[in-house]
Protein backbone atom coordinates (compact mmCIF):
# COMPACT_ATOMS: atom_id res chain seq x y z
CA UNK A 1 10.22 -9.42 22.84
CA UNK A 2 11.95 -12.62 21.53
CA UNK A 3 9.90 -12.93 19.02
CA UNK A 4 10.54 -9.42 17.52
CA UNK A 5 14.29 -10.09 18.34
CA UNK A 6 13.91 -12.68 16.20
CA UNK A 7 11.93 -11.26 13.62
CA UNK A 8 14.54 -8.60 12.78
CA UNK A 9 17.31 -11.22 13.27
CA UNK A 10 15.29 -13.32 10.18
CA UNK A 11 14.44 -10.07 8.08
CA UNK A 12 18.64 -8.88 8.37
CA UNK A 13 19.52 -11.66 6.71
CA UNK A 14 16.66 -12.49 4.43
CA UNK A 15 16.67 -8.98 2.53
CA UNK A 16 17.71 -8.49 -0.94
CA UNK A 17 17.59 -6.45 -3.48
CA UNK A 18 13.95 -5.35 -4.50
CA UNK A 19 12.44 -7.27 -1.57
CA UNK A 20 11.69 -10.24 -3.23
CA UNK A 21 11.92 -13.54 -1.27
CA UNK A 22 11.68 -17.16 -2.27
CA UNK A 23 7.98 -17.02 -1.48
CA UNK A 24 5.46 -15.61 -4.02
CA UNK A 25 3.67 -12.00 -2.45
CA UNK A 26 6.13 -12.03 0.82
CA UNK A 27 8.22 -8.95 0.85
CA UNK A 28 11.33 -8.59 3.20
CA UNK A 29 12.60 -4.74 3.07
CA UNK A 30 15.44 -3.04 4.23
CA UNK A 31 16.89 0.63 4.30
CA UNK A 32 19.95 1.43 5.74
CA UNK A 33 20.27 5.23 4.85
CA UNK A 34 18.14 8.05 4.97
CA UNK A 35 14.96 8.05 3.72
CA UNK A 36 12.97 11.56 2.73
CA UNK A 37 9.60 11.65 2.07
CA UNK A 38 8.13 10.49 -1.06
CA UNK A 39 5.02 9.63 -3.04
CA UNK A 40 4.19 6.07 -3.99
CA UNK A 41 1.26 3.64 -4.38
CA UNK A 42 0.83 1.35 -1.14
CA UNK A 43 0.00 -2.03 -2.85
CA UNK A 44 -2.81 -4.27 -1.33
CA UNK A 45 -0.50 -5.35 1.84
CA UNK A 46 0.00 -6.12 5.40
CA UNK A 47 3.42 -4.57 6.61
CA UNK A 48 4.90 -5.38 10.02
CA UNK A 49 7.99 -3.40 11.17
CA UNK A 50 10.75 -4.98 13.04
CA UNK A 51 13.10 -2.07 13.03
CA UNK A 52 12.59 1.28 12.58
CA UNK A 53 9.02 3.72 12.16
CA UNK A 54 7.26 4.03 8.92
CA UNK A 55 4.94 7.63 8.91
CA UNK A 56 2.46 7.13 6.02
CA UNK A 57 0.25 9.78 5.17
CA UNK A 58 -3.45 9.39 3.33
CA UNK A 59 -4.89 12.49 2.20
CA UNK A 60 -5.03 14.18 5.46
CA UNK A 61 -4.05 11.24 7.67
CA UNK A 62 -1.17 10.55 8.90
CA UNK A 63 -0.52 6.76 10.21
CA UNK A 64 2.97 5.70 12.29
CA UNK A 65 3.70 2.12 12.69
CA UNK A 66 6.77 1.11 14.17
CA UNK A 67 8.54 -1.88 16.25
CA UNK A 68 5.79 -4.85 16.46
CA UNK A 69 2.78 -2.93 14.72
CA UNK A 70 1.43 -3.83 11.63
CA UNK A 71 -0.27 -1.51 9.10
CA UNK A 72 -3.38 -3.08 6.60
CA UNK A 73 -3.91 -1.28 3.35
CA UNK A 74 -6.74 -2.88 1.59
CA UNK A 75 -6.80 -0.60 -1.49
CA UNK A 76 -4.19 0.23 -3.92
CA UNK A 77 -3.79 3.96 -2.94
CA UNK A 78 -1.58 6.90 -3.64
CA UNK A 79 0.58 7.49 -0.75
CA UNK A 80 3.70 9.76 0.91
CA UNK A 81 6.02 7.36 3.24
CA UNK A 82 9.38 7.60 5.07
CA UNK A 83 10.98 6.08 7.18
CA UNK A 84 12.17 7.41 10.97
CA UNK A 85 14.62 6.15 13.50
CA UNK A 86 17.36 4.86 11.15
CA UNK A 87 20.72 5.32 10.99
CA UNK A 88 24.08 3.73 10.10
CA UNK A 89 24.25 0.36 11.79
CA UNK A 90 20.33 0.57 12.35
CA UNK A 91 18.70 -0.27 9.18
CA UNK A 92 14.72 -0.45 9.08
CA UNK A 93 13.65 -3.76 8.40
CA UNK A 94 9.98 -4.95 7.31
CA UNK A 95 7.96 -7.47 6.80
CA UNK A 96 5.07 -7.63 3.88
CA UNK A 97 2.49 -10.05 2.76
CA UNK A 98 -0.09 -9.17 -0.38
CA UNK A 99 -3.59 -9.15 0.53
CA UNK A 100 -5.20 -12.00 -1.88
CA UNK A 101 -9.39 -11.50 -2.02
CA UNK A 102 -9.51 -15.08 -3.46
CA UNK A 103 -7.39 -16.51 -0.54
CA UNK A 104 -10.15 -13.98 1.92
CA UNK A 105 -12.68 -15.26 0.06
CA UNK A 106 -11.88 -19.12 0.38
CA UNK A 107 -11.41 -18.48 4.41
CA UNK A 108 -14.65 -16.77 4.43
CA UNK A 109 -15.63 -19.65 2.81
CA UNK A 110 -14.65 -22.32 5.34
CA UNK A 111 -15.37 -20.14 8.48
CA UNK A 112 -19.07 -20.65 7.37
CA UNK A 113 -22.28 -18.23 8.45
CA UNK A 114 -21.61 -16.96 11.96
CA UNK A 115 -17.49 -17.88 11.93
CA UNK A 116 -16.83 -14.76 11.88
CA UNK A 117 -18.29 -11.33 12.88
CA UNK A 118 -20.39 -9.32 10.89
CA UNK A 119 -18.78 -6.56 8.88
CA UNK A 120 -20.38 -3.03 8.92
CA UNK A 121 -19.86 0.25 7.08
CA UNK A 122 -16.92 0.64 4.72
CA UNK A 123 -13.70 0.72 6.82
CA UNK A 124 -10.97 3.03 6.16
CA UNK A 125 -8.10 1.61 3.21
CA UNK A 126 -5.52 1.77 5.78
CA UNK A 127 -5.02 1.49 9.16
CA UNK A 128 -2.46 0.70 12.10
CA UNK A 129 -2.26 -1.78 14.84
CA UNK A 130 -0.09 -3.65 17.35
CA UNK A 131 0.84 -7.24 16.09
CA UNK A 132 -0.63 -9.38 18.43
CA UNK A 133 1.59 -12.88 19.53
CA UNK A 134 0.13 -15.39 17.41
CA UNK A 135 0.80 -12.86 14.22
CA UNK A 136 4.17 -12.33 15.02
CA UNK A 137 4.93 -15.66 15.53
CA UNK A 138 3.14 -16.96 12.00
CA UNK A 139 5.51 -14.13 10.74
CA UNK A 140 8.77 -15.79 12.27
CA UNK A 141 7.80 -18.87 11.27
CA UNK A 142 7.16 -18.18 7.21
CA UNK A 143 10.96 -16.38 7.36
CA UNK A 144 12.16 -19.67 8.81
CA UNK A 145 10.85 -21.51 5.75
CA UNK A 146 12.81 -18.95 3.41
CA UNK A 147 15.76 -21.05 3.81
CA UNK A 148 14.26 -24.45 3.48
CA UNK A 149 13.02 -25.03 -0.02
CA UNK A 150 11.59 -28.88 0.82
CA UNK A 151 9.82 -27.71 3.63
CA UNK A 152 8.88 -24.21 2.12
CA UNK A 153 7.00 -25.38 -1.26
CA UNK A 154 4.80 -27.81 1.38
CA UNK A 155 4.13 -24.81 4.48
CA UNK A 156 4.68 -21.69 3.68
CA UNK A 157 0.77 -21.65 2.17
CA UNK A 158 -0.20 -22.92 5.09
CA UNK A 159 1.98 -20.64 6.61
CA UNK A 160 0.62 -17.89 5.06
CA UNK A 161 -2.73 -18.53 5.06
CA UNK A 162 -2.81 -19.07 8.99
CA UNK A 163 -1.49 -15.30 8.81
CA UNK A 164 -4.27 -13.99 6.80
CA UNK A 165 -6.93 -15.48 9.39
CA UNK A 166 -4.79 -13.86 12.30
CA UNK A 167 -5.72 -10.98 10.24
CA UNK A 168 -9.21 -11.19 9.56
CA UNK A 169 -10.34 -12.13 13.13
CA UNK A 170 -8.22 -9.36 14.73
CA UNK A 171 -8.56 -5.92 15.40
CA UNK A 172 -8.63 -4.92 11.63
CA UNK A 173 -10.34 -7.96 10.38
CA UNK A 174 -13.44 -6.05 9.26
CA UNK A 175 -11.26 -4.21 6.10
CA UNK A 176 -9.19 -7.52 5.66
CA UNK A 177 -13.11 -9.44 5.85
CA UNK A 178 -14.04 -6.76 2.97
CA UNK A 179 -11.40 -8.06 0.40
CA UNK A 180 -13.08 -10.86 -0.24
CA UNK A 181 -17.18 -9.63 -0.58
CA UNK A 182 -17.67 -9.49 -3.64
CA UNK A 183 -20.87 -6.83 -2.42
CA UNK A 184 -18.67 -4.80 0.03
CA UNK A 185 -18.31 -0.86 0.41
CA UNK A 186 -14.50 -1.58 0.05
CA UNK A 187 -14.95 -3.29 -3.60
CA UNK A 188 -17.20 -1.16 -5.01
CA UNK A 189 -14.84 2.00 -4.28
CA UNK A 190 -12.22 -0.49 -5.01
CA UNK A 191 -13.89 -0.64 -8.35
CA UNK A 192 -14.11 3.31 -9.19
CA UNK A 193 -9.84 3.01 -7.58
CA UNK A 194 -9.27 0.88 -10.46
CA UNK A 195 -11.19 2.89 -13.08
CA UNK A 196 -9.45 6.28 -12.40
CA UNK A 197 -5.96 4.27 -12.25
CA UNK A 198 -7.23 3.19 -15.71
CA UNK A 199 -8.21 6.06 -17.15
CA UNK A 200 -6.78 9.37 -14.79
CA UNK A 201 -5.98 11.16 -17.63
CA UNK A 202 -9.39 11.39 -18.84
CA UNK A 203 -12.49 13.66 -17.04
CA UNK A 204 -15.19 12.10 -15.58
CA UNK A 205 -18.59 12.68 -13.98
CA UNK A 206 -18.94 11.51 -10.74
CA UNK A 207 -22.21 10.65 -11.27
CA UNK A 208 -21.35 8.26 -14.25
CA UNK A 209 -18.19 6.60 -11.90
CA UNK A 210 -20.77 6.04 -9.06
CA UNK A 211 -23.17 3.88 -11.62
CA UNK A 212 -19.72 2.00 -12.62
CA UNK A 213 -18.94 1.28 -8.78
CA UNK A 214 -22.51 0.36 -8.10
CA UNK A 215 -24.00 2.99 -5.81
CA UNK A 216 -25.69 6.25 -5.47
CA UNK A 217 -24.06 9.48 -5.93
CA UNK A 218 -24.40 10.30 -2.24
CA UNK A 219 -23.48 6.62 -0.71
CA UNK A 220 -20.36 6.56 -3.44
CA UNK A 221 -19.45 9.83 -2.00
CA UNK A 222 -19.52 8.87 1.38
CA UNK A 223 -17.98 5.26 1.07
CA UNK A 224 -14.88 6.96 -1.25
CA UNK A 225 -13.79 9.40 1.50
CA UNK A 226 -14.21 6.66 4.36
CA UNK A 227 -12.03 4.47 2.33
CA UNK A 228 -9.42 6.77 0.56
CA UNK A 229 -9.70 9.68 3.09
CA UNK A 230 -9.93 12.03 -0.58
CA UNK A 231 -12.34 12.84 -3.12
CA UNK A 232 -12.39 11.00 -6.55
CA UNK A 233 -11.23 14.09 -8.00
CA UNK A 234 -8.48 14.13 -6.14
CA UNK A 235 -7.74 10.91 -5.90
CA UNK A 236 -7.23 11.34 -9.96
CA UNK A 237 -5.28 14.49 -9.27
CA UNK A 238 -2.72 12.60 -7.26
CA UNK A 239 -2.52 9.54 -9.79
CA UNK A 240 -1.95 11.99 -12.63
CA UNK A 241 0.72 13.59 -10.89
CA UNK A 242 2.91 10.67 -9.85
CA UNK A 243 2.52 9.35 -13.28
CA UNK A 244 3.87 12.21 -14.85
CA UNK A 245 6.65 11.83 -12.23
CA UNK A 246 7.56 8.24 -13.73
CA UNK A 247 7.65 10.01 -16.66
CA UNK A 248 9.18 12.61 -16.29
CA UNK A 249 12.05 10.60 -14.53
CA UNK A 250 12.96 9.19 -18.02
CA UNK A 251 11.81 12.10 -20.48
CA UNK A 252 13.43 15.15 -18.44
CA UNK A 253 13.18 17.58 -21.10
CA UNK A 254 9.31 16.99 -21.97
CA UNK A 255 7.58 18.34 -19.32
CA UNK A 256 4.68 20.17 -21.45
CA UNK A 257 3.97 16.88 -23.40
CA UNK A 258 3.94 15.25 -20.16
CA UNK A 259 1.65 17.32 -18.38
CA UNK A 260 -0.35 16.83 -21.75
CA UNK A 261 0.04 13.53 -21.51
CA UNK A 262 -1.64 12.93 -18.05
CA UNK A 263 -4.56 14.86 -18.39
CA UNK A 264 -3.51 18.64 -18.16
CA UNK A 265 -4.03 20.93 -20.72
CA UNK A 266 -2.77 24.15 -18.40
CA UNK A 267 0.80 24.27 -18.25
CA UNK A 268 0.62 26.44 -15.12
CA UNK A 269 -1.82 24.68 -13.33
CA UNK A 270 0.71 21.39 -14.02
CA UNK A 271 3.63 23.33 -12.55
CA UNK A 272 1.71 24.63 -9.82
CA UNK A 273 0.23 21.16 -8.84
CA UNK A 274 3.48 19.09 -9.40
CA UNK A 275 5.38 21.71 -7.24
CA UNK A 276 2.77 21.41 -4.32
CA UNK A 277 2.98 17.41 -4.03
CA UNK A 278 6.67 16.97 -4.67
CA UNK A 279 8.15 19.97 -3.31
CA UNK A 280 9.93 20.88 -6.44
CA UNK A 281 8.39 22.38 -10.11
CA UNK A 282 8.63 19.56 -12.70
CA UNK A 283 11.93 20.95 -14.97
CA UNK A 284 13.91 21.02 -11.57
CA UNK A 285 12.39 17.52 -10.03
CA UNK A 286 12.83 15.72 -13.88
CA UNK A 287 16.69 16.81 -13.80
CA UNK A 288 17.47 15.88 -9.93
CA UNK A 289 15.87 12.52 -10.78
CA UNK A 290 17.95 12.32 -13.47
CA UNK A 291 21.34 13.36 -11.68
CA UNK A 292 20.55 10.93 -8.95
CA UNK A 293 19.54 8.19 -10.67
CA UNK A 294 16.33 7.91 -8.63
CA UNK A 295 12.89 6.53 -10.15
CA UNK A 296 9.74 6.38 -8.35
CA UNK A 297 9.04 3.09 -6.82
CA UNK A 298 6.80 0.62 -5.05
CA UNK A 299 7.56 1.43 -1.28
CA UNK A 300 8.87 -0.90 1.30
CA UNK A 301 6.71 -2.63 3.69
């Protein structure tokens, strides 16, 4: 308990403005108002919460990670996140660190055959658990450094890479592990991620992004749901559609060309789509976007 009293002491006053810290790929976030639901990518992280409950949602899952948890997502991925439990005078305050594969790799590396256990099947992109001790207190310790330029440019890699084994020989070590295989389930699908990101506004075979990725039809199939809990196809559908959001967010008064523009050629089926994921058809989302000054970001930890 002191050390997540601590914690959320360090993240109040280390947050600014677009979460950046001293520290390159260490996040400190903090909301103070309300936050309603909303699409986003979920970066290549690990998030711990201090303050607050983040409720992510991944195709048809739904994962909840509050006070002293810690969520992994391994794969870029197109999400819907908000935060609960916050209020005036009760911000929610998190903690992020991006997942490096080199930086896996290299531990891998030094851990040597047999260091560390065996990982099996393709694990899912994201998942939840509680922050063990010696995580939380690695945590602490890298927001102390914030502070201390002399002493942070000498430990906070250390630092930071005494988190990342915390990681990979805990309970989620097996997708952290995955990062940094270069022969892994995870990298081949996070190959095909990549490619679609790439290219969503063009059609593909599945067939032809399987070969790309490395595996059969049936075993890309498989290992794409496990990790991304959707199909390629709509896995595309969902990039295309928050991409025309960014879009649309500056160009309010396009939306045909934009639909065009990410891949649809049916106007309808763009409206119908856009309305479904965002709650809103595109004319009507473009112009509140507009009024409100709001454009689709990264999310918070």
């Amino acid at each position: 308990m002191a050390l997540l009293e601590e914690l959320r002491d360090l993240l109040e006053r280390c947050a600014r403005p677009g979460g950046t810290t001293p520290v390159d790929g260490v996040l400190v976030s903090r909301l103070d108002g309300q936050d309603a639901p909303g699409p986003s990518m979920s970066g290549t992280v690990v998030a711990v919460v201090a303050q607050g409950t983040k409720r992510l949602a991944l195709g048809d899952r739904v994962y909840e990670y509050g006070p002293g948890r810690y969520l992994i997502a391994s794969v870029d991925l197109p999400v819907t996140g908000h935060w609960l439990d916050i209020g005036p005078g009760r911000p929610a305050l998190g903690f992020g660190m991006v997942l490096d594969p080199s930086a896996v790799a290299e531990l891998l590396l030094s851990a040597g055959p047999g260091g560390l256990p065996r990982t099996g099947g393709t694990p899912s992109a994201i998942a939840v658990s509680d922050a063990p001790e010696p995580l939380l207190d690695a945590v602490v310790r890298l927001l102390r450094l914030l502070n201390q330029p002399r002493d942070r440019e000498v430990l906070a890699p250390m630092v930071k890479r005494e988190i990342l084994w915390s990681l990979m020989t805990g309970e989620q070590g097996a997708a952290v592990r995955q990062l940094g295989l270069a022969d892994s389930g995870l990298n081949h699908v996070s190959r095909a991620v990549r490619w679609i990101r790439e290219n969503y506004a063009e059609s593909f075979r599945v067939e032809d992004v399987a070969r790309l990725s490395g595996m059969s039809v049936s075993a890309f199939y498989r290992n794409f749901q496990a990790v991304t809990a959707m199909s390629p196809i709509q896995f595309q559908k969902q990039i295309r559609l928050q991409e025309a959001r960014l879009l649309l967010a500056t160009r309010p008064g396009d939306v045909t060309a934009v639909g065009r523009r990410v891949g649809y050629d049916n106007p309808s089926q763009f409206s119908r789509e856009y309305r479904r994921l965002f709650g809103a058809p595109p004319s009507r989302d473009a112009v509140r976007l507009r009024e409100t000054g709001q454009v689709p970001a990264a999310p918070a930890p």
